[in-house]
Protein backbone atom coordinates (compact mmCIF):
# COMPACT_ATOMS: atom_id res chain seq x y z
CA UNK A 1 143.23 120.03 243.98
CA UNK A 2 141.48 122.78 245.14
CA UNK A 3 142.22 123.98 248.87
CA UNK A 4 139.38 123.25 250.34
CA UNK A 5 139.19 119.31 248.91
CA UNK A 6 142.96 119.83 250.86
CA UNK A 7 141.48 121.08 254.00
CA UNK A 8 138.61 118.08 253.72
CA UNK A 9 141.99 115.75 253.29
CA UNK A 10 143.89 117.19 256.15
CA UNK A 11 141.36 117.01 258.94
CA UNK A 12 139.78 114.09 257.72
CA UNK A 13 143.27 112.18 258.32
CA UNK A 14 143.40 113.64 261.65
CA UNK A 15 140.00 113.57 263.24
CA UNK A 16 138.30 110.53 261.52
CA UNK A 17 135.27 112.46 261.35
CA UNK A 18 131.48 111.39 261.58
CA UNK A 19 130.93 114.22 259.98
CA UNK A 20 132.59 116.88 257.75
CA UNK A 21 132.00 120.33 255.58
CA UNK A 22 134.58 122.41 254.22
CA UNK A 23 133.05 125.19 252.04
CA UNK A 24 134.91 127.99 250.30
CA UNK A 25 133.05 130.98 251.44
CA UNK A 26 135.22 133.76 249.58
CA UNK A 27 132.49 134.58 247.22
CA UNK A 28 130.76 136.12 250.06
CA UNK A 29 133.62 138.34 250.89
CA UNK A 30 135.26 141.29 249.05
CA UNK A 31 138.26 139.08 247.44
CA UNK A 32 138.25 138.71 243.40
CA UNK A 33 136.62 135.87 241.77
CA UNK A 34 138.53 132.42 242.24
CA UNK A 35 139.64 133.28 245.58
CA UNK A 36 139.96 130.29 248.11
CA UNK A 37 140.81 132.85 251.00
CA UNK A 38 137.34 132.47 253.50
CA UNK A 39 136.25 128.82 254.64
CA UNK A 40 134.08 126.95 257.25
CA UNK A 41 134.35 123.90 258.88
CA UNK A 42 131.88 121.87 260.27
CA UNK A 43 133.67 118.62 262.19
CA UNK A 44 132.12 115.87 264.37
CA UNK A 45 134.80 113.67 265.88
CA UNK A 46 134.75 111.52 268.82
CA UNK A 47 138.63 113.46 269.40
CA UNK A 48 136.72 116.49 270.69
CA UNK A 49 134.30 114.98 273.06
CA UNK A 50 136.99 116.11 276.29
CA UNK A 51 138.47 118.79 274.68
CA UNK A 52 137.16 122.52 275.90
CA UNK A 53 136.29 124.38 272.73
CA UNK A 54 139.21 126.37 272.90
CA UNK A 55 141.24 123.79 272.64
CA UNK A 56 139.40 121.74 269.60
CA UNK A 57 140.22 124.99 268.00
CA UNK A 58 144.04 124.82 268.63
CA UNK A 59 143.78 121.10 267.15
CA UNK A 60 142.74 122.50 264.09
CA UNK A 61 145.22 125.47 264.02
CA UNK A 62 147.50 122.96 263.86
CA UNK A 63 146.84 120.55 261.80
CA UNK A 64 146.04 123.42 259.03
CA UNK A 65 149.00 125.61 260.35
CA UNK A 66 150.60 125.59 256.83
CA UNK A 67 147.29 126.83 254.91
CA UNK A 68 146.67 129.61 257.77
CA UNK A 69 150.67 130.57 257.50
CA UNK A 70 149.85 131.11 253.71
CA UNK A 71 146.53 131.23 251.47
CA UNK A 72 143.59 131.26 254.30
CA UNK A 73 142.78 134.42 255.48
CA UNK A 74 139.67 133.24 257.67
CA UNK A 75 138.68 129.90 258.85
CA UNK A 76 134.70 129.99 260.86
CA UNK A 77 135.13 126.35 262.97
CA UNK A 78 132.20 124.61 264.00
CA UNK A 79 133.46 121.86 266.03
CA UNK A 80 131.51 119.04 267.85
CA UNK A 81 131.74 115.39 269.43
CA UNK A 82 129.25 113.05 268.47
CA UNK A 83 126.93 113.64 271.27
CA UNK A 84 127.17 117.39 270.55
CA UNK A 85 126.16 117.41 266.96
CA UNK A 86 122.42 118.01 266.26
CA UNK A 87 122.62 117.67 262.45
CA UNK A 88 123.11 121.33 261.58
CA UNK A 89 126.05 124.18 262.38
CA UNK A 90 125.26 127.79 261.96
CA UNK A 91 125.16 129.41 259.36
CA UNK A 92 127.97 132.03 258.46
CA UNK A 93 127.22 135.92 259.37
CA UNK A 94 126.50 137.84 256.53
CA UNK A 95 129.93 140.06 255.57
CA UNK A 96 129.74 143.77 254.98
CA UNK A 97 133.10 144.42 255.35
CA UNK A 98 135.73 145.36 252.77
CA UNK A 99 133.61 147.03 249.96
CA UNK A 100 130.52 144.89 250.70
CA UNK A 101 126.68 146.41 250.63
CA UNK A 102 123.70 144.39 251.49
C-alpha cells in the first residue's frame, strides 16, 4: 500500500471526513524518483469546526505521528469544518529548494 493510500486510511478513521485529498507531492521536490517523502492534505470534518487551526493541526500530528517520526519529511495541511470548506484548498507553492530551478 502506498503511504499516501495509508495516510487517506489513517485520517479517514479518525476524522470521518466530508471530504479528503492526500497527494504525494515529492515529484515536485528534489528527492529521487519513487519518493513518498512531500504530501498534502486537504480534510473537511465536522471534528474541526471548534478547534483553532493550530490545534486541527496537532490532531493530525498525531494521528500520523508514526509516518512524521519516519518516512514524511513534509506534510502542507489544509484543514476545514464543513461550513469552512468552499470546494477548493490552495494550491502548493512552487519548490526551488534543494537543487530545484524554475
Amino acid at each position: 500500500m502506498s503511504l499516501a493510500k495509508q495516510i487517506e486510511e489513517k485520517l479517514s478513521a479518525e476524522f470521518a471526513p466530508e471530504h479528503i485529498e492526500v497527494e504525494c507531492e515529492s515529484h515536485l521536490h528534489n528527492v529521487p524518483a519513487g519518493s513518498e517523502m512531500h504530501f498534502r492534505v486537504v480534510l473537511v470534518s465536522e471534528q474541526f469546526a471548534p478547534l483553532r487551526k493550530v490545534q486541527r493541526h496537532q490532531k493530525v500530528y498525531g494521528v500520523l505521528a508514526e509516518e512524521m517520526a519516519g518516512p514524511v519529511h513534509a506534510l502542507a495541511l489544509h484543514l476545514f469544518s464543513p461550513g469552512e470548506w468552499q470546494g477548493r484548498a490552495p494550491d502548493s507553492p512552487q519548490c526551488l529548494g534543494g537543487g530545484k530551478k524554475s
